[in-house]
PDB file of N, CA and C in Angstrom:
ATOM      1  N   UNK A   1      95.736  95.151 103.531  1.00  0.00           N
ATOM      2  CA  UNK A   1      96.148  93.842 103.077  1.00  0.00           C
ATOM      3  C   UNK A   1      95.398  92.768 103.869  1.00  0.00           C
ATOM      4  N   UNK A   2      95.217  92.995 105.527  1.00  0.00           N
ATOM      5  CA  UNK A   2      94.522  91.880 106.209  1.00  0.00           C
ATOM      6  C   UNK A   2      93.245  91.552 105.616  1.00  0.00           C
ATOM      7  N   UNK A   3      92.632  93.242 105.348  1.00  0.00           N
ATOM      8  CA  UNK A   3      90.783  92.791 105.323  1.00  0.00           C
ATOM      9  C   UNK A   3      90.734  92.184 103.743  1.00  0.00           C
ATOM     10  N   UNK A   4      91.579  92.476 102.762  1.00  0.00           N
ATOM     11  CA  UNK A   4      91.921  91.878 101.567  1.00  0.00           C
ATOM     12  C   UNK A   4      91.703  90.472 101.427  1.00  0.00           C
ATOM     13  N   UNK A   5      92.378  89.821 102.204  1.00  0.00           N
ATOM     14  CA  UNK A   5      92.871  87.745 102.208  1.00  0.00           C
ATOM     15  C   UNK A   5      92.109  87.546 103.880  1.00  0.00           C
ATOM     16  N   UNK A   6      90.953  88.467 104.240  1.00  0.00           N
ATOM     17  CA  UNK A   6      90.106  87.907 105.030  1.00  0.00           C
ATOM     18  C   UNK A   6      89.719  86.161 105.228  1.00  0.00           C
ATOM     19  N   UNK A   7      89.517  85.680 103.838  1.00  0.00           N
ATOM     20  CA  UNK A   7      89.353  84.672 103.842  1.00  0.00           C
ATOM     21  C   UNK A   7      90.059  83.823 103.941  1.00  0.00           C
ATOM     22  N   UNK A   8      90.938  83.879 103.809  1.00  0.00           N
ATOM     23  CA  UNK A   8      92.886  83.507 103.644  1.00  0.00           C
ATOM     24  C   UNK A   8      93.479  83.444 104.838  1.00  0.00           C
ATOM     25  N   UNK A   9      93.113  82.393 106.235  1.00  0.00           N
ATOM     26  CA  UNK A   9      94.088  82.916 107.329  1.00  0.00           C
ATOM     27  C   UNK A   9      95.260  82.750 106.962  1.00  0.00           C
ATOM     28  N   UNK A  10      95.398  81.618 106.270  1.00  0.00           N
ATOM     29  CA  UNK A  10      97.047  80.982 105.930  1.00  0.00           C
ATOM     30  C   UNK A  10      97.765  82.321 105.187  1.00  0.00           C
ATOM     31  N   UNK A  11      97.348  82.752 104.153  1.00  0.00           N
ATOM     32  CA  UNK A  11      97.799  83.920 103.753  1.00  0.00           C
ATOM     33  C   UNK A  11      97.903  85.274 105.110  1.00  0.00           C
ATOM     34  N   UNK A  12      97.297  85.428 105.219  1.00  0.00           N
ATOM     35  CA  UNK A  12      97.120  86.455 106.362  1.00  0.00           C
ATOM     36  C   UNK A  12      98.239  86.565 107.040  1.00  0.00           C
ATOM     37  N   UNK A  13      98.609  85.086 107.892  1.00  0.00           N
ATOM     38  CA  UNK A  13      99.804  84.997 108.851  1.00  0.00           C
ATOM     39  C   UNK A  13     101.243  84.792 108.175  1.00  0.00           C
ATOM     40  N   UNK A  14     101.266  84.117 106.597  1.00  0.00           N
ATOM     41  CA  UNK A  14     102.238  84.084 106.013  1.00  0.00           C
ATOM     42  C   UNK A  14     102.655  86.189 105.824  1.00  0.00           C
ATOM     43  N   UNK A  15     101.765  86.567 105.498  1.00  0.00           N
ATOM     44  CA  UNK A  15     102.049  88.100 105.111  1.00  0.00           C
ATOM     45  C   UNK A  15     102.335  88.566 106.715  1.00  0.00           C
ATOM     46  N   UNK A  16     101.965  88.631 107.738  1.00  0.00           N
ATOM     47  CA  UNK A  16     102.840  88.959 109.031  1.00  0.00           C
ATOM     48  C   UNK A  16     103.657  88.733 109.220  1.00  0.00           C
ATOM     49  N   UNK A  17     104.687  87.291 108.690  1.00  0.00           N
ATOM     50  CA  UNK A  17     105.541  86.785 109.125  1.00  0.00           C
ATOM     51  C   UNK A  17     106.411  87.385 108.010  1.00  0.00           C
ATOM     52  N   UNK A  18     106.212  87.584 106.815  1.00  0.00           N
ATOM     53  CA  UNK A  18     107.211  88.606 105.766  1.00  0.00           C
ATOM     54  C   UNK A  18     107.296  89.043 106.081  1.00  0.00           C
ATOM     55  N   UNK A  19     106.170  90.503 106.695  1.00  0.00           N
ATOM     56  CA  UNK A  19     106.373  91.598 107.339  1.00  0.00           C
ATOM     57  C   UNK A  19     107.604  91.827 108.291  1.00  0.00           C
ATOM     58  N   UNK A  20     107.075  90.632 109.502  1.00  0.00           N
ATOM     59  CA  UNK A  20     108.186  90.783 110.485  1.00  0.00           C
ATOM     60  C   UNK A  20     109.509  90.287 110.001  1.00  0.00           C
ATOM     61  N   UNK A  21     110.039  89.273 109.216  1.00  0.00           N
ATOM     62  CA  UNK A  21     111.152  88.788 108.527  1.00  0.00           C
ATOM     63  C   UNK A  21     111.945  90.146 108.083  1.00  0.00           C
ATOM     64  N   UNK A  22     111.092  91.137 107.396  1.00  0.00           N
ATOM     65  CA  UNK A  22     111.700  92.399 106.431  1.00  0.00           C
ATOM     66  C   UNK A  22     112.154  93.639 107.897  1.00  0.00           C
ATOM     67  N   UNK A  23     111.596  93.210 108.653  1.00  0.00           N
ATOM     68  CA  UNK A  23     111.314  94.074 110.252  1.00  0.00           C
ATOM     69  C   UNK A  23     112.804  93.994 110.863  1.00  0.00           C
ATOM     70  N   UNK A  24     113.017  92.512 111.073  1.00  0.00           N
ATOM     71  CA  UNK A  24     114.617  91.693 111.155  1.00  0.00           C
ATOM     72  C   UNK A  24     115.772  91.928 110.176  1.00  0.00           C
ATOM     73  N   UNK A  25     115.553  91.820 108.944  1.00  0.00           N
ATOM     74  CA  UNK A  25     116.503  91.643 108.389  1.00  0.00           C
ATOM     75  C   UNK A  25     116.825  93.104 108.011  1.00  0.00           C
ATOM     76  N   UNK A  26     115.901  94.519 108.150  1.00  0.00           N
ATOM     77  CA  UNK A  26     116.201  96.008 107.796  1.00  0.00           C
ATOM     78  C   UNK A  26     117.025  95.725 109.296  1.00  0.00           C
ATOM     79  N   UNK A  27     116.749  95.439 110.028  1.00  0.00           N
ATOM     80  CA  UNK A  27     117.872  96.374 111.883  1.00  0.00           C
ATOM     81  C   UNK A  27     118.958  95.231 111.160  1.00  0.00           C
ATOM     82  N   UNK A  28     119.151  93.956 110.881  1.00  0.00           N
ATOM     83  CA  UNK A  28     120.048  93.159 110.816  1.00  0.00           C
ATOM     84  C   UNK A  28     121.093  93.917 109.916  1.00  0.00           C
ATOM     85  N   UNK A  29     120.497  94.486 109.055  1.00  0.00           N
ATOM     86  CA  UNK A  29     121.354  95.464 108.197  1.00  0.00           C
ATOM     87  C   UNK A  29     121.812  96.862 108.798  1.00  0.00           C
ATOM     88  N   UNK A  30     120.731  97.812 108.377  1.00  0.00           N
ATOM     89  CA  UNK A  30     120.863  98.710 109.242  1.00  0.00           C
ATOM     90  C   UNK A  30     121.690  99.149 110.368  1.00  0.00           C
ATOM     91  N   UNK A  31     121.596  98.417 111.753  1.00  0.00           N
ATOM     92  CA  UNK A  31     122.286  98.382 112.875  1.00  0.00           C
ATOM     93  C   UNK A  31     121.482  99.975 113.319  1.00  0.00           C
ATOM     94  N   UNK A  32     120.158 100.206 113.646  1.00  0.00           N
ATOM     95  CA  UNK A  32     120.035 101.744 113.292  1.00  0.00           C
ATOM     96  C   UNK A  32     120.047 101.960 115.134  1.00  0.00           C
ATOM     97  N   UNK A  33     120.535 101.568 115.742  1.00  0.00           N
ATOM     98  CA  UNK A  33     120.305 101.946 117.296  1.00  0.00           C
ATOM     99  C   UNK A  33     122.211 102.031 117.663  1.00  0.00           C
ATOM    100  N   UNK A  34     122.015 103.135 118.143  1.00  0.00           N
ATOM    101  CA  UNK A  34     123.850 103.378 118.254  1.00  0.00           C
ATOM    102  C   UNK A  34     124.262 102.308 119.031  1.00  0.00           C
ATOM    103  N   UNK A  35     123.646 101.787 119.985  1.00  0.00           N
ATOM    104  CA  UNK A  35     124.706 100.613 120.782  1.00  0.00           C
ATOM    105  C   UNK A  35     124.319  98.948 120.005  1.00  0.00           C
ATOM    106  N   UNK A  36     125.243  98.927 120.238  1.00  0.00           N
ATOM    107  CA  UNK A  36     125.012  96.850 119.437  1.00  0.00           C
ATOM    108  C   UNK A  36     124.205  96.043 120.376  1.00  0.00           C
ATOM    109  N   UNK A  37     123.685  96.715 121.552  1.00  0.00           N
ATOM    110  CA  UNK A  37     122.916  95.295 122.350  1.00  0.00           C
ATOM    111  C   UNK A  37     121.832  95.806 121.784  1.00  0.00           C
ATOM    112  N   UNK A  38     121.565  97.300 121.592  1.00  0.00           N
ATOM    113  CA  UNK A  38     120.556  97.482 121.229  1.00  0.00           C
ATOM    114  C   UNK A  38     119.710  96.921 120.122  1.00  0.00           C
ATOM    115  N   UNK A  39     120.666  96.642 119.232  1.00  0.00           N
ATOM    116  CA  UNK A  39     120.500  95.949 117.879  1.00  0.00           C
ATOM    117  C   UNK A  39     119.807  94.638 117.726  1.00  0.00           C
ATOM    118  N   UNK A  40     120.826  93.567 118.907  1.00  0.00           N
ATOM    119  CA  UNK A  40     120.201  92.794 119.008  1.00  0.00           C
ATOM    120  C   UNK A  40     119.592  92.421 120.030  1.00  0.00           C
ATOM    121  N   UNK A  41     119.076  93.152 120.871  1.00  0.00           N
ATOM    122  CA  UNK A  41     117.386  93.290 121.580  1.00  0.00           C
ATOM    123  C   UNK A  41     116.696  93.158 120.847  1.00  0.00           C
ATOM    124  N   UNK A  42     116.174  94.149 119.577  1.00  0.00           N
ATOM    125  CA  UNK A  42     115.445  94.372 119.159  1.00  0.00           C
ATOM    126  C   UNK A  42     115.724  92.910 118.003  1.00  0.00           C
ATOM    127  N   UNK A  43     116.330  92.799 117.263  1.00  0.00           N
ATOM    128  CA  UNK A  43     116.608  91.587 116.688  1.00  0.00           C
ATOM    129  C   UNK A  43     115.858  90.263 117.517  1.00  0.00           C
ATOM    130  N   UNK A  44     116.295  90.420 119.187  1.00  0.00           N
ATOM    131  CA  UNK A  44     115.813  89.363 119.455  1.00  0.00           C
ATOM    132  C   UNK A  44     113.827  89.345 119.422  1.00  0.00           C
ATOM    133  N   UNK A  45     113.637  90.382 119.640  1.00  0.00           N
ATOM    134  CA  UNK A  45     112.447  90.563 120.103  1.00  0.00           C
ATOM    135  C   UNK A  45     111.369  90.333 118.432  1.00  0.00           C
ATOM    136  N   UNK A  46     111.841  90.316 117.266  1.00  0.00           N
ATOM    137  CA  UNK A  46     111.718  90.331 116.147  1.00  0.00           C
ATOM    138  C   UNK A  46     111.244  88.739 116.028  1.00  0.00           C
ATOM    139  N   UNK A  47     112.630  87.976 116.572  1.00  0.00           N
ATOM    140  CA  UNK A  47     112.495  86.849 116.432  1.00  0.00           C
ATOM    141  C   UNK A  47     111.397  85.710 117.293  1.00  0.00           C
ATOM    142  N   UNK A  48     111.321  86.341 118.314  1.00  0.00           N
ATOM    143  CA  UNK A  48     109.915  86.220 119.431  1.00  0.00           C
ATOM    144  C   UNK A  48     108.425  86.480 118.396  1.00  0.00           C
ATOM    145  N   UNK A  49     108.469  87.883 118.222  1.00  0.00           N
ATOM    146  CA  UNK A  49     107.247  88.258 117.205  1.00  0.00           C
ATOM    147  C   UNK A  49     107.154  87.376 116.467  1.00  0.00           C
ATOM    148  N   UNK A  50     107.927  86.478 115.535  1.00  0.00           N
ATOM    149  CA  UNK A  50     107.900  85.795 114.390  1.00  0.00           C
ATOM    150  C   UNK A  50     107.388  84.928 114.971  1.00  0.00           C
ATOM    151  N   UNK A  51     108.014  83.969 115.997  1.00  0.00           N
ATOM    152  CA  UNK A  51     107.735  82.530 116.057  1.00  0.00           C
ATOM    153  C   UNK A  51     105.832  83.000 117.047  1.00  0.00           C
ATOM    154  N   UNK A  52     105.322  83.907 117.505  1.00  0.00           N
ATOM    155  CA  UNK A  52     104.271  84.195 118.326  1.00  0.00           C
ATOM    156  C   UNK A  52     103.079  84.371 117.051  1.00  0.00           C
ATOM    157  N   UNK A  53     103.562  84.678 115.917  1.00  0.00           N
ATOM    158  CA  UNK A  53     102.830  84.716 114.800  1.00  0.00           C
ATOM    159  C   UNK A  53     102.644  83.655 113.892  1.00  0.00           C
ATOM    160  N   UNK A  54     103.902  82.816 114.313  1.00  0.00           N
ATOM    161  CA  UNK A  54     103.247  81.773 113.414  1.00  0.00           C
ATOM    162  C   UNK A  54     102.596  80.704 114.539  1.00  0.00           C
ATOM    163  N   UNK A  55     102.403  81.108 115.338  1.00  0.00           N
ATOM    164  CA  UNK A  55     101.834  80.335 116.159  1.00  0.00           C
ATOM    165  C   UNK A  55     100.337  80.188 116.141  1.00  0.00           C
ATOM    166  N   UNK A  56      99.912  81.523 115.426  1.00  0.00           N
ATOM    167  CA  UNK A  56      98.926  81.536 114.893  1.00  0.00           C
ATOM    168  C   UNK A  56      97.905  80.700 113.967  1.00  0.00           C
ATOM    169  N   UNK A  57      99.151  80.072 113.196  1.00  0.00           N
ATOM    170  CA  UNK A  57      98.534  79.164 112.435  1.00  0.00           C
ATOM    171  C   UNK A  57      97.656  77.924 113.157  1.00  0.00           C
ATOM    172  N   UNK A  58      97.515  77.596 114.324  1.00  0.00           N
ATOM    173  CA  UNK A  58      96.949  76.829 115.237  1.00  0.00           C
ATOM    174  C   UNK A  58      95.564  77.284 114.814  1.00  0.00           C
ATOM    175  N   UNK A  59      95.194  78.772 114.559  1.00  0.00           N
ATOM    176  CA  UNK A  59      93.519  78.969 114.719  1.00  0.00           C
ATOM    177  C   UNK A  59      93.243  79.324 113.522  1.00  0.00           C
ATOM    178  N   UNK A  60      94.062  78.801 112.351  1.00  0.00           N
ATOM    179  CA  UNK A  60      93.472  79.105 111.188  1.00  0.00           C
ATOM    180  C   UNK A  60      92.591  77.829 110.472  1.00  0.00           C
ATOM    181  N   UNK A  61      91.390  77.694 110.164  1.00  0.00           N
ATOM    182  CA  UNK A  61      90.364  77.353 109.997  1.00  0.00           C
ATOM    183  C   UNK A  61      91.081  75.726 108.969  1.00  0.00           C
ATOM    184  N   UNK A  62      91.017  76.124 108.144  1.00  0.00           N
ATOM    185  CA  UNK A  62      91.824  75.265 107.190  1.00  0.00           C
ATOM    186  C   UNK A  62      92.785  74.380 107.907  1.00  0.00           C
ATOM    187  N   UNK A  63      93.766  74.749 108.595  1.00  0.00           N
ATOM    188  CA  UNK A  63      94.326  73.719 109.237  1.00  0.00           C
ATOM    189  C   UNK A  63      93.952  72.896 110.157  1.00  0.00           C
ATOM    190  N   UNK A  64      92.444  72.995 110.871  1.00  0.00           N
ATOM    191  CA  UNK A  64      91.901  72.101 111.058  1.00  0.00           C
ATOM    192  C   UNK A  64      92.304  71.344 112.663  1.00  0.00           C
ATOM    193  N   UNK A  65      93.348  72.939 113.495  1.00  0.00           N
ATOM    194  CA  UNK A  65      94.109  72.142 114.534  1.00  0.00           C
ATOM    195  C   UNK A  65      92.846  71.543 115.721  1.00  0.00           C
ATOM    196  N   UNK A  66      93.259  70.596 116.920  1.00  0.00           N
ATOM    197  CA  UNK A  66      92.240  69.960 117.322  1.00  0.00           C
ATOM    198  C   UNK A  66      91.977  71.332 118.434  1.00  0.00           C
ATOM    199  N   UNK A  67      91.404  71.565 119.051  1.00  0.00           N
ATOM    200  CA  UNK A  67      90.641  72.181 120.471  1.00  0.00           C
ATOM    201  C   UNK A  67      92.188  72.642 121.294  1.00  0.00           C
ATOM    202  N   UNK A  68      93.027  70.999 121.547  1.00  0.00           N
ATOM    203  CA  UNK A  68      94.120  70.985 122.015  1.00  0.00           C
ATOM    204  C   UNK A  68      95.107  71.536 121.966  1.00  0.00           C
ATOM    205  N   UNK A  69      94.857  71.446 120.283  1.00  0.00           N
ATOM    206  CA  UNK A  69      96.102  72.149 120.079  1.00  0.00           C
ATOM    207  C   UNK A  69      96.034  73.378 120.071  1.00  0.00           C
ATOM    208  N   UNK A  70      95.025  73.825 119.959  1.00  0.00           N
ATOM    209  CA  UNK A  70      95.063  75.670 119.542  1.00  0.00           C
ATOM    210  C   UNK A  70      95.187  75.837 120.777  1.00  0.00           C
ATOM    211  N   UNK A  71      94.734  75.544 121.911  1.00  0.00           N
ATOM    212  CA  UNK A  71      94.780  75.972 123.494  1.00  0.00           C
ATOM    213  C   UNK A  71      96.714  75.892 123.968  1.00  0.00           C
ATOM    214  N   UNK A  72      96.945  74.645 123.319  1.00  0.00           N
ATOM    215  CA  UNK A  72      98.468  74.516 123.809  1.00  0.00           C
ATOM    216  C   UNK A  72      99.364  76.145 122.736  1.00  0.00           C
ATOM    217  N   UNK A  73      98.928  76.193 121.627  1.00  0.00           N
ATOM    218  CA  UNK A  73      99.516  76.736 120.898  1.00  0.00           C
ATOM    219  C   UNK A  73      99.303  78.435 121.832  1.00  0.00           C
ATOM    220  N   UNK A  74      97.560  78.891 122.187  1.00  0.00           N
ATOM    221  CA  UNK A  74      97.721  79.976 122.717  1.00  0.00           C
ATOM    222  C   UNK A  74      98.084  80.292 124.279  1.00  0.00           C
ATOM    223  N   UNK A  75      98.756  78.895 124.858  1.00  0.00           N
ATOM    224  CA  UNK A  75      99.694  79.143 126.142  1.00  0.00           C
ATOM    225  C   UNK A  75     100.977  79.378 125.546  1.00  0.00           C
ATOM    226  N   UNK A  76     101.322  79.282 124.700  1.00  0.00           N
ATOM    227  CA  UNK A  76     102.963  79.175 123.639  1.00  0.00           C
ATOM    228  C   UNK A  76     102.563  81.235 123.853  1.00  0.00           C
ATOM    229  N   UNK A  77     102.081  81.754 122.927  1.00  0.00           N
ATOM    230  CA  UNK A  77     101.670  82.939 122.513  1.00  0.00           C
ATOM    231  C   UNK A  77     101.547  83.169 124.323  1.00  0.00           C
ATOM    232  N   UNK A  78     100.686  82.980 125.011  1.00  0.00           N
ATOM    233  CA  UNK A  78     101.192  83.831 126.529  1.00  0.00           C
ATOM    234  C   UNK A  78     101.959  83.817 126.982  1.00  0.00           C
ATOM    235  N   UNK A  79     102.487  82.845 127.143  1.00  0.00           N
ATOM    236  CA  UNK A  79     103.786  82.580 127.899  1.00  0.00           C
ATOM    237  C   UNK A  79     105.104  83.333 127.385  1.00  0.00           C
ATOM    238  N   UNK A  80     105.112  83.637 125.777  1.00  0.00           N
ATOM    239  CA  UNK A  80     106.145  84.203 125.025  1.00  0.00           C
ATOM    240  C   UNK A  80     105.560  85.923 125.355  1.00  0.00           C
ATOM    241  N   UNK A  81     104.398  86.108 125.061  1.00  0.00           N
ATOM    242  CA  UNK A  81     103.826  87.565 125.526  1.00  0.00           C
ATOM    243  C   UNK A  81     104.870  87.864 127.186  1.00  0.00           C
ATOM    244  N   UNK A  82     104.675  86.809 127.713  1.00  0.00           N
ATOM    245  CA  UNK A  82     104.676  87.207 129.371  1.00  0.00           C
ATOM    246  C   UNK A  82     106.052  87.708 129.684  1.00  0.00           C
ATOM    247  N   UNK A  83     107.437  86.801 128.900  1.00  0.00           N
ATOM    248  CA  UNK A  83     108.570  86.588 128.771  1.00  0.00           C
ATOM    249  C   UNK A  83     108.800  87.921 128.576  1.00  0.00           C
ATOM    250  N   UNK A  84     108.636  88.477 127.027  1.00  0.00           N
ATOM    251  CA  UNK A  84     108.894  89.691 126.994  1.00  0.00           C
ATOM    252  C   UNK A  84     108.570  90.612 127.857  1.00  0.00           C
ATOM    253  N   UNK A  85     107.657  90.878 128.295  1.00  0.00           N
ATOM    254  CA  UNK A  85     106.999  91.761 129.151  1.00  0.00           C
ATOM    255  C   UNK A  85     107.732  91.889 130.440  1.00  0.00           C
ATOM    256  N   UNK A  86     108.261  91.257 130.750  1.00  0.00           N
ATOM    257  CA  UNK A  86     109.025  90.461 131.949  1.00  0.00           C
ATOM    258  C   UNK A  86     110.233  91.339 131.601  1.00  0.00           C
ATOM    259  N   UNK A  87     110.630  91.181 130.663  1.00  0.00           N
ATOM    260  CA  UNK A  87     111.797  91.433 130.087  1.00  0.00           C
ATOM    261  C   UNK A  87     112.571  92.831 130.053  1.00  0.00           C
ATOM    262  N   UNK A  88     111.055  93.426 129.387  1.00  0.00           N
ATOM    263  CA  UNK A  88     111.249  94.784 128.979  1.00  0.00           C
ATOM    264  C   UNK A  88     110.619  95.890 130.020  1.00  0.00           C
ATOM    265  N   UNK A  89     109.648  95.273 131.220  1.00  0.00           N
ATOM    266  CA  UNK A  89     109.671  95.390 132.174  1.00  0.00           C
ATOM    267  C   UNK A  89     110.994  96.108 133.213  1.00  0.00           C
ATOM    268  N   UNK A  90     111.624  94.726 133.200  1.00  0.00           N
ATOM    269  CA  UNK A  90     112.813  94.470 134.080  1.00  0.00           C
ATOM    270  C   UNK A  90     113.652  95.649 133.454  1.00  0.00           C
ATOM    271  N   UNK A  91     113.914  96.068 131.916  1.00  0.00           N
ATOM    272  CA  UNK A  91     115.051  96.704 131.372  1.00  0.00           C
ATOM    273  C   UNK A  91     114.732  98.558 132.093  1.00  0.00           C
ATOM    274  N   UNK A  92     113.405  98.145 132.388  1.00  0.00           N
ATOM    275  CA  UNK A  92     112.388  99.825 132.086  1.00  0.00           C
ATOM    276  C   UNK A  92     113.009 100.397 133.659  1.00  0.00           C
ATOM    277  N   UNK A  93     113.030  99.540 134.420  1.00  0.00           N
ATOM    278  CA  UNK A  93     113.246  99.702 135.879  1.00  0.00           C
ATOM    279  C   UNK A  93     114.553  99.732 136.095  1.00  0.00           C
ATOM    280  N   UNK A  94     115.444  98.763 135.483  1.00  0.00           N
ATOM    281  CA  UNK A  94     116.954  98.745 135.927  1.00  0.00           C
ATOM    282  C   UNK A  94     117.155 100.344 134.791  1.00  0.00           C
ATOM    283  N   UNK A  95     116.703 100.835 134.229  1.00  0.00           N
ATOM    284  CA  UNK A  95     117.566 102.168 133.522  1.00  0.00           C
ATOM    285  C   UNK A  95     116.865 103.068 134.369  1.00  0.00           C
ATOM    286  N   UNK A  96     115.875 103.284 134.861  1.00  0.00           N
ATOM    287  CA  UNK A  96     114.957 103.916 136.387  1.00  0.00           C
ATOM    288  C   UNK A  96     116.272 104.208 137.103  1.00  0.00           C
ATOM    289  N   UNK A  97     116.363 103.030 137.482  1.00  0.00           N
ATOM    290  CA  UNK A  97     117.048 102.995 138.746  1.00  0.00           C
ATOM    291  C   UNK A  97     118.722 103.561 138.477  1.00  0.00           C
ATOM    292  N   UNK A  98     119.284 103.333 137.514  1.00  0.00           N
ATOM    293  CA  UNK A  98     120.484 103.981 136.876  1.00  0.00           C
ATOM    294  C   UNK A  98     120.515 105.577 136.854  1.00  0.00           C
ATOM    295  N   UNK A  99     119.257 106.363 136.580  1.00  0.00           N
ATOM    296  CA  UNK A  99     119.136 107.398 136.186  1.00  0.00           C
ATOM    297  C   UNK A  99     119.416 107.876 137.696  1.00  0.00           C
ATOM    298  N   UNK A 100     118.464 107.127 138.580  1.00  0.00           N
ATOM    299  CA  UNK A 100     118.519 107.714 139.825  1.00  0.00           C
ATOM    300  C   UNK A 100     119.871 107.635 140.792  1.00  0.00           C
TER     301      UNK A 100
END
């Protein structure tokens, strides 16, 4: 589908962001992880993906964003990368340390 609407960023990132929307709203239904934080971890982390993707739209050609903005937009995208990472990091070690 990407190499398809190659030419198409706007399309491109609109079709990631369905993607991930359908990603959310199957666990929102579903519930497929036996514990409920689990659910919405992953829910939350859905909702991170979404807004990190449309953040994208900053470097799509057509929209025309300035230098500025795409730079501010891809500290948005690290900083949200970093968060998680941080996050899931932190979860990887505190269940480490539980086991032990």
């Amino acid at each position: 589908v990407i190499s398809m609407l190659s030419s198409f960023g706007i399309a491109q990132v609109a079709v990631l962001m369905v993607v991930e929307l359908g990603y959310i709203l199957v666990i929102a239904v579903k519930w497929p992880f036996s514990e409920s934080s689990d659910n919405k971890f992953h829910l939350f982390l859905g909702v991170i993906r979404i807004v990190i993707t449309g953040c994208g739209l900053a470097y799509v050609h057509e929209v025309q964003a300035s230098p500025e903005v795409r730079q501010l937009f891809g500290y948005i995208q690290m900083a949200l990368h970093l968060a998680v990472f941080i996050v899931v990091f932190a979860l990887a070690i505190w269940n480490t340390v539980q086991v032990v």
